[in-house]
PDB file of N, CA and C in Angstrom:
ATOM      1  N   UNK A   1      -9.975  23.382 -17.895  1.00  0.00           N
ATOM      2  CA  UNK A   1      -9.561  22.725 -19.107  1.00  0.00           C
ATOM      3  C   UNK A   1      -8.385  23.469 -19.733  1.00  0.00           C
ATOM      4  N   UNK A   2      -8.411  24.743 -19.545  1.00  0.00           N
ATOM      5  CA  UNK A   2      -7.326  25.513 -20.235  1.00  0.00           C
ATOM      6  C   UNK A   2      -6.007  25.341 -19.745  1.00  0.00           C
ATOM      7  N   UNK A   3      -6.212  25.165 -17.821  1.00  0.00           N
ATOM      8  CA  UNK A   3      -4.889  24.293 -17.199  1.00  0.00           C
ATOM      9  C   UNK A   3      -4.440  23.242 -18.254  1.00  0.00           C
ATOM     10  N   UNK A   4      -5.189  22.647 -18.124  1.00  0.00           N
ATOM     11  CA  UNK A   4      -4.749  20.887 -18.336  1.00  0.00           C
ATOM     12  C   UNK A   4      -3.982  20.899 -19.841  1.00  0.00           C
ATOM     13  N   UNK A   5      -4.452  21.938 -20.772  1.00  0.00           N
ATOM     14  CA  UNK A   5      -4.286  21.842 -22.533  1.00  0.00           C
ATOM     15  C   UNK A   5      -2.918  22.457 -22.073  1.00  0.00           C
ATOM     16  N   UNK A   6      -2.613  23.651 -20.967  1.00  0.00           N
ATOM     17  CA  UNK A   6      -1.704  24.051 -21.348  1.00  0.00           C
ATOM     18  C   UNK A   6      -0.327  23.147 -20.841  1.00  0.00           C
ATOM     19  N   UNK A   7      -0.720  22.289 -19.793  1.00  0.00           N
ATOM     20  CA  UNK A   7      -0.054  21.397 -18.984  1.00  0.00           C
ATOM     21  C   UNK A   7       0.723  20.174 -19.537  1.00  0.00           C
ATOM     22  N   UNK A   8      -0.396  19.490 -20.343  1.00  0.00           N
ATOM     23  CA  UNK A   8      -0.581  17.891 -21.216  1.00  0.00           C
ATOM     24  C   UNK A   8      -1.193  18.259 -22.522  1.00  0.00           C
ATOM     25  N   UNK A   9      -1.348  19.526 -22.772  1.00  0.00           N
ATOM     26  CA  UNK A   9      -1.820  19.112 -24.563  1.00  0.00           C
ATOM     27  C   UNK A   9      -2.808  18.897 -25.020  1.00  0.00           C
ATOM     28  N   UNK A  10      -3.852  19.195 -25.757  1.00  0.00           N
ATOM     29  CA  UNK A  10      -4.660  18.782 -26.114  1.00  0.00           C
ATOM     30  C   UNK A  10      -4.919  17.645 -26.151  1.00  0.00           C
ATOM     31  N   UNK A  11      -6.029  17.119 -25.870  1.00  0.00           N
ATOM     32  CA  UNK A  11      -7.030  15.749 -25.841  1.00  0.00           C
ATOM     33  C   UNK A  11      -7.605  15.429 -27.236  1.00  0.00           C
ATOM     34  N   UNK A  12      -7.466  14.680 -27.846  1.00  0.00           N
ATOM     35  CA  UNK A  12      -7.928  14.125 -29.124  1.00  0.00           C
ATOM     36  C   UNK A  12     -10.168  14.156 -29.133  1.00  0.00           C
ATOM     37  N   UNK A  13     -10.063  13.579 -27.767  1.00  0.00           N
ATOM     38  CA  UNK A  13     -11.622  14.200 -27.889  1.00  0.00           C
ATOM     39  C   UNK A  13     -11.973  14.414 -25.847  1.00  0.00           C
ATOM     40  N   UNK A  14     -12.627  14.588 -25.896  1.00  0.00           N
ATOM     41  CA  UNK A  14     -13.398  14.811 -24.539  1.00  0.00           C
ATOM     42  C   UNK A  14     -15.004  14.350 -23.995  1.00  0.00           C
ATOM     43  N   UNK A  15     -15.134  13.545 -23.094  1.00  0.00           N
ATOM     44  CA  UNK A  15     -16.293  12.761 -23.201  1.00  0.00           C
ATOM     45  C   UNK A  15     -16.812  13.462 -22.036  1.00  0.00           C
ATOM     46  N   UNK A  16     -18.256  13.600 -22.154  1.00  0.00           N
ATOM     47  CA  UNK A  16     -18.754  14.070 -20.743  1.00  0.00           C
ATOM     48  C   UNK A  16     -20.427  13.631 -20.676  1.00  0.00           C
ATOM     49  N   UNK A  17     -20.827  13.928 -19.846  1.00  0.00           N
ATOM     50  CA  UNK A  17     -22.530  13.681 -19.698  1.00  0.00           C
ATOM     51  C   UNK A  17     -23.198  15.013 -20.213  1.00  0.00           C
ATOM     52  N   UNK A  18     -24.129  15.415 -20.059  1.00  0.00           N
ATOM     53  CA  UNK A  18     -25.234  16.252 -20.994  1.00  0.00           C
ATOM     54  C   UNK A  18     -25.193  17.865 -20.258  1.00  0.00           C
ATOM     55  N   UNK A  19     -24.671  17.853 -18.972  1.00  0.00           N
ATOM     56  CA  UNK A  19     -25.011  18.909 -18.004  1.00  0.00           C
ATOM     57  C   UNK A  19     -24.345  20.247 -18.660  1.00  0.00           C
ATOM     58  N   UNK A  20     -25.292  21.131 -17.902  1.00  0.00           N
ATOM     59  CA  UNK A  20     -25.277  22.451 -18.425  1.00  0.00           C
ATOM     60  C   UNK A  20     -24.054  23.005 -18.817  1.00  0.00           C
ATOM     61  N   UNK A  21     -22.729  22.593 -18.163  1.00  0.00           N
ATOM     62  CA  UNK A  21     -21.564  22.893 -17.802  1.00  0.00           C
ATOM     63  C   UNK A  21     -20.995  22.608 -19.674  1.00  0.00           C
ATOM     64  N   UNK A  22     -21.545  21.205 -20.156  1.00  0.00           N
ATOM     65  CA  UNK A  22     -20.811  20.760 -21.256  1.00  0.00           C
ATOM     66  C   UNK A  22     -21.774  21.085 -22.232  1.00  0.00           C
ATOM     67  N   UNK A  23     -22.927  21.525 -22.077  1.00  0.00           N
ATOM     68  CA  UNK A  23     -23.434  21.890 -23.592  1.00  0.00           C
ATOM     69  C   UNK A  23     -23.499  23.580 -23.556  1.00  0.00           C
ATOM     70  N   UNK A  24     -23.011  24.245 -22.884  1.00  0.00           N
ATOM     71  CA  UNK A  24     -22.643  25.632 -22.789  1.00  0.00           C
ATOM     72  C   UNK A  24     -21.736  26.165 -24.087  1.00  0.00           C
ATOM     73  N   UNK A  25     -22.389  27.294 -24.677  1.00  0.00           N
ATOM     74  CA  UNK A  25     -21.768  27.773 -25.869  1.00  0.00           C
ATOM     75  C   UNK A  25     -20.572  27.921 -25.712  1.00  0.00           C
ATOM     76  N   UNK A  26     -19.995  28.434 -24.534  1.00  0.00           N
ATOM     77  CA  UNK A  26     -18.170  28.940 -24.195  1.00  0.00           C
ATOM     78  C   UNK A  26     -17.845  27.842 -24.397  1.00  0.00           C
ATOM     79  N   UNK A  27     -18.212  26.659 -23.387  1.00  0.00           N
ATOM     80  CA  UNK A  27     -17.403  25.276 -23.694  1.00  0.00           C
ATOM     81  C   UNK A  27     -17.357  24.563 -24.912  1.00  0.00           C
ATOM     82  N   UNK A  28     -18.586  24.526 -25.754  1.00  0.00           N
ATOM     83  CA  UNK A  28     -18.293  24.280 -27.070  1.00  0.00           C
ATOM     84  C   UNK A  28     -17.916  24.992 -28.282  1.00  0.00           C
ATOM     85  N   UNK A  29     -17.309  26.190 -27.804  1.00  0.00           N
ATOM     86  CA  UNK A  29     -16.373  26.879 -28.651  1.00  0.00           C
ATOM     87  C   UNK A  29     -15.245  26.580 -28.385  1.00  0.00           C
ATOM     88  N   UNK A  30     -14.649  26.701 -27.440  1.00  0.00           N
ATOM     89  CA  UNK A  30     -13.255  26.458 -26.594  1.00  0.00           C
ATOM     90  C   UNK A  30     -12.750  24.971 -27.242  1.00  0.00           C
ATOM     91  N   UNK A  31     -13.558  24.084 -26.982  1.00  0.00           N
ATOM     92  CA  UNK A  31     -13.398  22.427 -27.903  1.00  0.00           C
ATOM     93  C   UNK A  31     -12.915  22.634 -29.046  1.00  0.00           C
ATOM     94  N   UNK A  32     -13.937  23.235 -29.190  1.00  0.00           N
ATOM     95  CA  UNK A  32     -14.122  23.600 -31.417  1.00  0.00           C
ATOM     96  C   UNK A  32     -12.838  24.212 -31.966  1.00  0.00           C
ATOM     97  N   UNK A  33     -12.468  25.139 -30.889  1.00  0.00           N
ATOM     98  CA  UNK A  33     -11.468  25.912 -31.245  1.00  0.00           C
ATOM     99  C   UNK A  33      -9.858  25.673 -30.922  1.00  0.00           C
ATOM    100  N   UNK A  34     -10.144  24.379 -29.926  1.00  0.00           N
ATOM    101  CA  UNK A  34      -8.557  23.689 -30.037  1.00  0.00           C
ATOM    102  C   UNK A  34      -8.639  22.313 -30.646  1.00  0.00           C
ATOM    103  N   UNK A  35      -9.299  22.222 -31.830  1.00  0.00           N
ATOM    104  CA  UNK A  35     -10.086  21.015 -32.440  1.00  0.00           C
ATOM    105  C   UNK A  35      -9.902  19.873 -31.913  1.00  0.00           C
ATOM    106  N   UNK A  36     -10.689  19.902 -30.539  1.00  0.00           N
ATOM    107  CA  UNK A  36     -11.295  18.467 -29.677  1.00  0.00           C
ATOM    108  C   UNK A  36     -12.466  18.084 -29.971  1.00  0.00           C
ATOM    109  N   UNK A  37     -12.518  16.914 -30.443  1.00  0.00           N
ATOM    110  CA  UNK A  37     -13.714  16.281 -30.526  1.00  0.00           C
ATOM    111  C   UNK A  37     -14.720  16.317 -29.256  1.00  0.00           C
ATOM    112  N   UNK A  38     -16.027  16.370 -29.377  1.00  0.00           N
ATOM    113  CA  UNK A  38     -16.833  16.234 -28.174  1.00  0.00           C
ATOM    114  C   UNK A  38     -17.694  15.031 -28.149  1.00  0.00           C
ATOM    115  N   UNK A  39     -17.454  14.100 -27.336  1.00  0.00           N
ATOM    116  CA  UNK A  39     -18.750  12.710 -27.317  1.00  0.00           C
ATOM    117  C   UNK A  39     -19.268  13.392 -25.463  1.00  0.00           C
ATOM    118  N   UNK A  40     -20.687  13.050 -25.660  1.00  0.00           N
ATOM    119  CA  UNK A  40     -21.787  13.281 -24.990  1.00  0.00           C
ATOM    120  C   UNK A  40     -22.424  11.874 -24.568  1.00  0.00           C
ATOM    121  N   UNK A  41     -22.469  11.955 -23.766  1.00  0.00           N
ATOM    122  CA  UNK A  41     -23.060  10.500 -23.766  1.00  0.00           C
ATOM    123  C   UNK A  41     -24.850  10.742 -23.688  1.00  0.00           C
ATOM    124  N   UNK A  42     -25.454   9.531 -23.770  1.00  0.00           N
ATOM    125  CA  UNK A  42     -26.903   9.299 -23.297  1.00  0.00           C
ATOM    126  C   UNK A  42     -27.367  10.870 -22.349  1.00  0.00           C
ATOM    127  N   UNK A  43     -28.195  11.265 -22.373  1.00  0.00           N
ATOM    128  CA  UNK A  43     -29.292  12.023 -21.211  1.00  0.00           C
ATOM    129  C   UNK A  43     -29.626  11.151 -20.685  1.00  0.00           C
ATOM    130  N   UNK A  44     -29.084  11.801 -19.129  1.00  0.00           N
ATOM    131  CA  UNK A  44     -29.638  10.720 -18.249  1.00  0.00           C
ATOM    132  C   UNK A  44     -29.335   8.999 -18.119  1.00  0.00           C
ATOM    133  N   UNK A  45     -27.981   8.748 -18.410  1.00  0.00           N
ATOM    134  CA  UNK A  45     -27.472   7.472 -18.738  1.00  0.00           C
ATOM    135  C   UNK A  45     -25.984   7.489 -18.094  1.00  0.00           C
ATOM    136  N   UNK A  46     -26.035   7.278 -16.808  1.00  0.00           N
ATOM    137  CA  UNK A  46     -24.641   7.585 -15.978  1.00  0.00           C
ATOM    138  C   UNK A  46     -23.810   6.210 -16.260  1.00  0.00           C
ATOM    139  N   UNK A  47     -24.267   4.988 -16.744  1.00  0.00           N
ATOM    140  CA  UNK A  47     -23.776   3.938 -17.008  1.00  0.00           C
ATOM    141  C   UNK A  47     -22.700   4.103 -18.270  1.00  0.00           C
ATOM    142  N   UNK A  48     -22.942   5.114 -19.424  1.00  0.00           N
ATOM    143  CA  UNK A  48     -22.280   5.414 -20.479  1.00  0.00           C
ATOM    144  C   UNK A  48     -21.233   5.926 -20.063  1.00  0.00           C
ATOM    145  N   UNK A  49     -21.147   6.667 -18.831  1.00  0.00           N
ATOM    146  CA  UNK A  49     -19.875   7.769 -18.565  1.00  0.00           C
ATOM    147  C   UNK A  49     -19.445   6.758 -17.050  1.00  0.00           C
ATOM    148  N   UNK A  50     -19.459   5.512 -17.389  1.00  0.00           N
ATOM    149  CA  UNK A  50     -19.392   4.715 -16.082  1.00  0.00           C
ATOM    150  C   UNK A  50     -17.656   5.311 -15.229  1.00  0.00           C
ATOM    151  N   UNK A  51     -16.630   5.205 -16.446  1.00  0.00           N
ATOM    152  CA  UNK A  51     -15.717   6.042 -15.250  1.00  0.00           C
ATOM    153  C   UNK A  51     -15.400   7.017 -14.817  1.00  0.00           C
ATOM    154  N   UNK A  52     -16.172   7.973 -15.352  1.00  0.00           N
ATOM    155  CA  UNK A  52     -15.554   9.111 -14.893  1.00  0.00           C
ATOM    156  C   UNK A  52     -17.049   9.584 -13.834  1.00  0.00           C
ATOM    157  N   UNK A  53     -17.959   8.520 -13.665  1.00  0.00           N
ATOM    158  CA  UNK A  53     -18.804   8.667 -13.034  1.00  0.00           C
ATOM    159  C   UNK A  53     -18.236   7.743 -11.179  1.00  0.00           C
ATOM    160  N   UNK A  54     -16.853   6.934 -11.804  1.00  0.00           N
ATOM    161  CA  UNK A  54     -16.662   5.983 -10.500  1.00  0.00           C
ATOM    162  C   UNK A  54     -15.250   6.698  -9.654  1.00  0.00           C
ATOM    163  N   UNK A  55     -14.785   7.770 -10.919  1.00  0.00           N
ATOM    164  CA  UNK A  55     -14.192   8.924 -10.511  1.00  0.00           C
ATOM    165  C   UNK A  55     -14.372   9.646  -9.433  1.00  0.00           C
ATOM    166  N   UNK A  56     -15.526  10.485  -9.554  1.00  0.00           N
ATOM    167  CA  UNK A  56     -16.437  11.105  -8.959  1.00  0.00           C
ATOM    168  C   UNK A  56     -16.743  10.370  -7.674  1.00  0.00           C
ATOM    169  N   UNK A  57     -17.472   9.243  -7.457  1.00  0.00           N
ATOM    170  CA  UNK A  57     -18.054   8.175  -6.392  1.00  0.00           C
ATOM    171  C   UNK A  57     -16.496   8.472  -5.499  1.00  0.00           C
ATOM    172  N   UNK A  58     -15.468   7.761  -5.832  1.00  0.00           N
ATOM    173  CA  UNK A  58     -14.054   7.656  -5.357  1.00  0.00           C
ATOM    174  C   UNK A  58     -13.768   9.474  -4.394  1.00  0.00           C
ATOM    175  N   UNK A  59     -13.811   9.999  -5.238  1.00  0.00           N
ATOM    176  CA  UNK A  59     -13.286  11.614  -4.650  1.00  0.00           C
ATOM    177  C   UNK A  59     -14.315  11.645  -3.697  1.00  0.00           C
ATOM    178  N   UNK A  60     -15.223  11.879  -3.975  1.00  0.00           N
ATOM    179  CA  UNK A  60     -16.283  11.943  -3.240  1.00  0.00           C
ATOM    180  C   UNK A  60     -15.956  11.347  -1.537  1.00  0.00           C
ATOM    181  N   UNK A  61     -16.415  10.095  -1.805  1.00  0.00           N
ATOM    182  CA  UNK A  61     -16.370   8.907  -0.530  1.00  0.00           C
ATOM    183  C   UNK A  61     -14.764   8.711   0.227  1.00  0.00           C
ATOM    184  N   UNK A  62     -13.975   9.408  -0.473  1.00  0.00           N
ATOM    185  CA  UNK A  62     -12.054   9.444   0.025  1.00  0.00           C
ATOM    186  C   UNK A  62     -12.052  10.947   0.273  1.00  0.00           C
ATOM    187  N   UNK A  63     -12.569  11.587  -0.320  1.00  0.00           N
ATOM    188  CA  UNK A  63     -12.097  12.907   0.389  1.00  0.00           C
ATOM    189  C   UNK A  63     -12.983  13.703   1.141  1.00  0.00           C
ATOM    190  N   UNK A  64     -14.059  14.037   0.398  1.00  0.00           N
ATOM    191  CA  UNK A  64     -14.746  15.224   0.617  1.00  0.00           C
ATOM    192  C   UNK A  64     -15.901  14.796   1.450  1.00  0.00           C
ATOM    193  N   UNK A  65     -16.192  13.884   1.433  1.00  0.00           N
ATOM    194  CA  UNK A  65     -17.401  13.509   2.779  1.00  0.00           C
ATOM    195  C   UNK A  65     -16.277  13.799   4.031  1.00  0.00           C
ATOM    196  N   UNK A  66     -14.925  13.325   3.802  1.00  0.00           N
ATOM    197  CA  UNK A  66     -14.018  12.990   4.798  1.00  0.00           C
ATOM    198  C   UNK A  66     -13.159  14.479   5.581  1.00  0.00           C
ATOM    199  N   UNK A  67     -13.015  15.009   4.708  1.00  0.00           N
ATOM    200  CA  UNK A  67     -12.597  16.693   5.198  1.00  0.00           C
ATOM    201  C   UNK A  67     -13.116  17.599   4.349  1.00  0.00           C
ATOM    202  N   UNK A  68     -14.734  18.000   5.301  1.00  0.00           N
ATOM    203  CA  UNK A  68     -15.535  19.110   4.864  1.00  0.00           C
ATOM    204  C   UNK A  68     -14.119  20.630   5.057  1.00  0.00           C
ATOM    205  N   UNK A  69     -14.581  21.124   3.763  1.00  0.00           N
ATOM    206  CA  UNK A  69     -14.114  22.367   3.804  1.00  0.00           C
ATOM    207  C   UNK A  69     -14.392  23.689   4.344  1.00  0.00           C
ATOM    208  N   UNK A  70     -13.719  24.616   4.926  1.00  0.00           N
ATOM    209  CA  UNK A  70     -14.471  25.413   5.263  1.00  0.00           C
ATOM    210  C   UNK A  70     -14.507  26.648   3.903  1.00  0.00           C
ATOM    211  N   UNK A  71     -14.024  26.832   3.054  1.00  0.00           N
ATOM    212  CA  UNK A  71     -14.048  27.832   1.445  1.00  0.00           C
ATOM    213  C   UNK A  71     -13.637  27.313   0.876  1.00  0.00           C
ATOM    214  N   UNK A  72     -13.804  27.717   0.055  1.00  0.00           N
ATOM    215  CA  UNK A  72     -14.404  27.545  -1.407  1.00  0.00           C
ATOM    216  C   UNK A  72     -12.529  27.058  -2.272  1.00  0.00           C
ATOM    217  N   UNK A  73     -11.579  27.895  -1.697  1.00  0.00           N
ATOM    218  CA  UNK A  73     -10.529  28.025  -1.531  1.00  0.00           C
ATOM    219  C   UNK A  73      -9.806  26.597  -0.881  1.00  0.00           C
ATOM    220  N   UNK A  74      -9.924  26.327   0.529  1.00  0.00           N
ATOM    221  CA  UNK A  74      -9.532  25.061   1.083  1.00  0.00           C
ATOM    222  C   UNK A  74      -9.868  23.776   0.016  1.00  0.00           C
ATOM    223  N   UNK A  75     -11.643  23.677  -0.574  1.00  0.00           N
ATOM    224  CA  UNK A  75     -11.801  22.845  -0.762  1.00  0.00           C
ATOM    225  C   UNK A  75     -10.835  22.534  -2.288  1.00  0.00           C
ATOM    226  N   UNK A  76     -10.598  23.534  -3.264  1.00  0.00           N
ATOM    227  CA  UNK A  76     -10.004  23.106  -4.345  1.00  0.00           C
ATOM    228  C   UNK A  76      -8.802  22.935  -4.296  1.00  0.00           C
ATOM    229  N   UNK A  77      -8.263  23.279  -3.054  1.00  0.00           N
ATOM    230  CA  UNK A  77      -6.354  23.062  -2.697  1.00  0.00           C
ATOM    231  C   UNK A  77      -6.504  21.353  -2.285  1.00  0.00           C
ATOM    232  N   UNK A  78      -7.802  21.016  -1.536  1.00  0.00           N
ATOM    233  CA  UNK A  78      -7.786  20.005  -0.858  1.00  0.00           C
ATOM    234  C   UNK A  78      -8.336  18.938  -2.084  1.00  0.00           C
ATOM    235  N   UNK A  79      -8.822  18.872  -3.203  1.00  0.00           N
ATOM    236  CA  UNK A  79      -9.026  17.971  -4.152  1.00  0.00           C
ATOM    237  C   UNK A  79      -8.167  18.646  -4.967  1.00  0.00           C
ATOM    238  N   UNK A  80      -7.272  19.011  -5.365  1.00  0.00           N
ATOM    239  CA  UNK A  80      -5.909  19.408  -5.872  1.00  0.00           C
ATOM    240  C   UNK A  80      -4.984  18.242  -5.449  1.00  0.00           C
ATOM    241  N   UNK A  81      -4.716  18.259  -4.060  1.00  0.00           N
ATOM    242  CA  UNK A  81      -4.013  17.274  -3.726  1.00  0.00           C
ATOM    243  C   UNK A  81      -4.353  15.777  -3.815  1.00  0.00           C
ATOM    244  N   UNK A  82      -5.805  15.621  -3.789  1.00  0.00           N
ATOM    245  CA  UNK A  82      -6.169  14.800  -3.747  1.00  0.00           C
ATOM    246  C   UNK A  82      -6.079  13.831  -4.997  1.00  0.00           C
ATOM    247  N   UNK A  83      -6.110  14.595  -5.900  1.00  0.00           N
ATOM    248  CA  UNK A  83      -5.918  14.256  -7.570  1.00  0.00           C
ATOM    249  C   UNK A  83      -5.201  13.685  -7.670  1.00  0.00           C
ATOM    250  N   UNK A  84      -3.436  14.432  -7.416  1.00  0.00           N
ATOM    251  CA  UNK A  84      -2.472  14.412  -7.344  1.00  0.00           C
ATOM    252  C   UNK A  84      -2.110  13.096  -6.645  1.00  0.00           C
ATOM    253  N   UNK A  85      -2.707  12.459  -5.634  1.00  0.00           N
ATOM    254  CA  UNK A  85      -2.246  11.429  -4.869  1.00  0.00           C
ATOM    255  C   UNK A  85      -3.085   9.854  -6.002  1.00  0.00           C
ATOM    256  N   UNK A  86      -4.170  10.747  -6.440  1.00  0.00           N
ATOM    257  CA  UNK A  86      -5.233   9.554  -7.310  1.00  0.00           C
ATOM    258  C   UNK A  86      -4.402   9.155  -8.495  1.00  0.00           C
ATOM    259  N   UNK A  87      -3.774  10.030  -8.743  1.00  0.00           N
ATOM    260  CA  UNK A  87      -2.841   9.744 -10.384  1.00  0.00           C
ATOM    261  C   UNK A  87      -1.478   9.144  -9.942  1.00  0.00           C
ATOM    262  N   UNK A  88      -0.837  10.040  -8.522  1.00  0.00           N
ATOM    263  CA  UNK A  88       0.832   9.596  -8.544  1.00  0.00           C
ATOM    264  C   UNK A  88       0.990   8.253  -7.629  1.00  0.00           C
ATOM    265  N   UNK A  89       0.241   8.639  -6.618  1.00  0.00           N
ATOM    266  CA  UNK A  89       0.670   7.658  -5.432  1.00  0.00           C
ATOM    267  C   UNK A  89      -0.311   6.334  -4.913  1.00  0.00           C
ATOM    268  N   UNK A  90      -2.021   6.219  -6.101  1.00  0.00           N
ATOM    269  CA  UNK A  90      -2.910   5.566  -5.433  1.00  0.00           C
ATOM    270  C   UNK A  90      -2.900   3.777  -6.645  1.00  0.00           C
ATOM    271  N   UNK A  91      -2.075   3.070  -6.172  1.00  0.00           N
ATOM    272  CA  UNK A  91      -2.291   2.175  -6.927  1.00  0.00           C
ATOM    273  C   UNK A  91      -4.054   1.904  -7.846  1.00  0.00           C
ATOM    274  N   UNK A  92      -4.542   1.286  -8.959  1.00  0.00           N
ATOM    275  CA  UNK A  92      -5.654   0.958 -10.062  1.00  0.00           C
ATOM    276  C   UNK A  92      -5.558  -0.246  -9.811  1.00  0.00           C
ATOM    277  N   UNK A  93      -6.774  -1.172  -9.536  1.00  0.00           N
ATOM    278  CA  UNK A  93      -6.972  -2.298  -9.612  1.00  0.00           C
ATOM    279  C   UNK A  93      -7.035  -2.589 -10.913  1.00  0.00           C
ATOM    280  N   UNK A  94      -7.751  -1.478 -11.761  1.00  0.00           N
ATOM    281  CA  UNK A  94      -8.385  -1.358 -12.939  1.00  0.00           C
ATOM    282  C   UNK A  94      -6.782  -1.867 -13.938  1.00  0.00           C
ATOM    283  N   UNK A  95      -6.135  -1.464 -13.912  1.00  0.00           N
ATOM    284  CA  UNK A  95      -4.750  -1.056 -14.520  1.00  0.00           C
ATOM    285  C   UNK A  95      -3.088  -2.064 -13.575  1.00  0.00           C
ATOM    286  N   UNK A  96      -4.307  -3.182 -13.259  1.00  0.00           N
ATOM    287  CA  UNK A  96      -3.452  -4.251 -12.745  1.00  0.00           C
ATOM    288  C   UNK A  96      -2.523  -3.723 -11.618  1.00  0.00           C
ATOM    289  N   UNK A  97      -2.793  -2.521 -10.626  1.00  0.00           N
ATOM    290  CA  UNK A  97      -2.234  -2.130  -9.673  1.00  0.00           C
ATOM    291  C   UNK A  97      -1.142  -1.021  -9.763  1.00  0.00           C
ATOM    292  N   UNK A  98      -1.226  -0.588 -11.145  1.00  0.00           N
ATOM    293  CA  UNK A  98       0.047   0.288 -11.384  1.00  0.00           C
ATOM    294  C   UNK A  98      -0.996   2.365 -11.165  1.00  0.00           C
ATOM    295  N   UNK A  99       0.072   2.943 -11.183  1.00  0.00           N
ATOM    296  CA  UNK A  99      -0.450   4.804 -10.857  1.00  0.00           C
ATOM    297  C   UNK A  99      -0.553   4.838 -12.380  1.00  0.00           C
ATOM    298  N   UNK A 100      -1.901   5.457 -12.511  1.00  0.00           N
ATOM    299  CA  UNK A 100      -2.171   6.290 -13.648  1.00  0.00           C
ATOM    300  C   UNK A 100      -1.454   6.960 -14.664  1.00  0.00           C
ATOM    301  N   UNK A 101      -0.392   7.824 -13.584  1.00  0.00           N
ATOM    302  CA  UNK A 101       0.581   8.465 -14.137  1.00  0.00           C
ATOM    303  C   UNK A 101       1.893   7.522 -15.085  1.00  0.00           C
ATOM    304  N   UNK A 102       1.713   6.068 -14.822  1.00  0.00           N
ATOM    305  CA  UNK A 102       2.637   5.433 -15.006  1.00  0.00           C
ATOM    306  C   UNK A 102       2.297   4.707 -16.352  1.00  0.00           C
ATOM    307  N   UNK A 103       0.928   4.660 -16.247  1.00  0.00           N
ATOM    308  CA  UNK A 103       0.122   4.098 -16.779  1.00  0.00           C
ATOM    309  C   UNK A 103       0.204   4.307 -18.118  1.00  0.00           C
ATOM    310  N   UNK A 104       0.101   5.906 -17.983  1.00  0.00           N
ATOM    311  CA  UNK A 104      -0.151   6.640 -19.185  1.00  0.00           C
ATOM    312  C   UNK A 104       0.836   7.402 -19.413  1.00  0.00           C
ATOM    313  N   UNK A 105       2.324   7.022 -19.122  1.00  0.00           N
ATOM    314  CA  UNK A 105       3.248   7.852 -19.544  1.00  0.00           C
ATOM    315  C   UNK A 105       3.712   8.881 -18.714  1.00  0.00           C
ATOM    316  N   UNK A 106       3.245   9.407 -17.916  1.00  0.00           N
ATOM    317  CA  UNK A 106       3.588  10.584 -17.398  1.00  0.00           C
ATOM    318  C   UNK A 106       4.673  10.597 -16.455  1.00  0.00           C
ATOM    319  N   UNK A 107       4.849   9.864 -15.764  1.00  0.00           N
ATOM    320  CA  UNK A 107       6.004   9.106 -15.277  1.00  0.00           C
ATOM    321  C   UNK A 107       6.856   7.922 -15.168  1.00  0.00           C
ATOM    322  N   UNK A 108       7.444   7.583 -15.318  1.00  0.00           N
ATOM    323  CA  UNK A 108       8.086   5.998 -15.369  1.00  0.00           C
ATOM    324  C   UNK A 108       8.797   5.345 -13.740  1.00  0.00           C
ATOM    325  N   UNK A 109       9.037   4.537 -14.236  1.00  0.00           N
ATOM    326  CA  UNK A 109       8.696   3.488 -12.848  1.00  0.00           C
ATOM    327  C   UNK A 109       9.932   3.290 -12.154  1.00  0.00           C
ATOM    328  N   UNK A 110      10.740   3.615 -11.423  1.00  0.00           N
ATOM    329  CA  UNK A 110      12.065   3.329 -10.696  1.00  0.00           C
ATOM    330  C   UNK A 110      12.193   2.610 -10.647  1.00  0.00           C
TER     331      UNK A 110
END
């Protein structure tokens, strides 16, 4: 997260599911302290966090079933890139076929 704030800026809020990772005191100081809002969804309610849950499904079933890693190292270079291709180069049905990145500003369209 500290990448990304220092990359793109703070996030107005940050949504996540209940797991240990997001109700952790560091992480909800770190929020608090670059005043991001935090929404939580439902316990146990993966339907609330439906995209960033179809996120997940996507990486998953495109990459990582697809080229097991051998460390720990390979695997975050290898969903690094993978990101990178999900935002710049992978057309959104969702978003009428256009890149994320385009979507949302981050790049514009030749």
């Amino acid at each position: 997260v500290k990448e990304c704030i220092e990359q793109y800026g703070c996030p107005e809020i940050i949504n996540s599911d209940q797991g240990v990772q997001y109700t952790s005191k560091k992480w909800v100081e770190l929020l608090e302290e670059k005043g991001i809002r935090i929404s939580m969804d439902g316990k146990g309610r993966c339907k609330d966090n439906i995209w960033i849950e179809r996120f997940w499904r996507s990486i998953k079933q495109e990459y990582i079933y697809l080229n097991p890693a051998d460390t720990v190292s390979e695997l975050r270079q290898g969903i690094g890139k993978w990101i990178k291709f999900y935002n710049y180069e992978r057309p959104h049905q969702s978003i009428t076929k256009l890149l994320p990145a385009m979507e949302y500003g981050i790049v514009v369209a030749a």
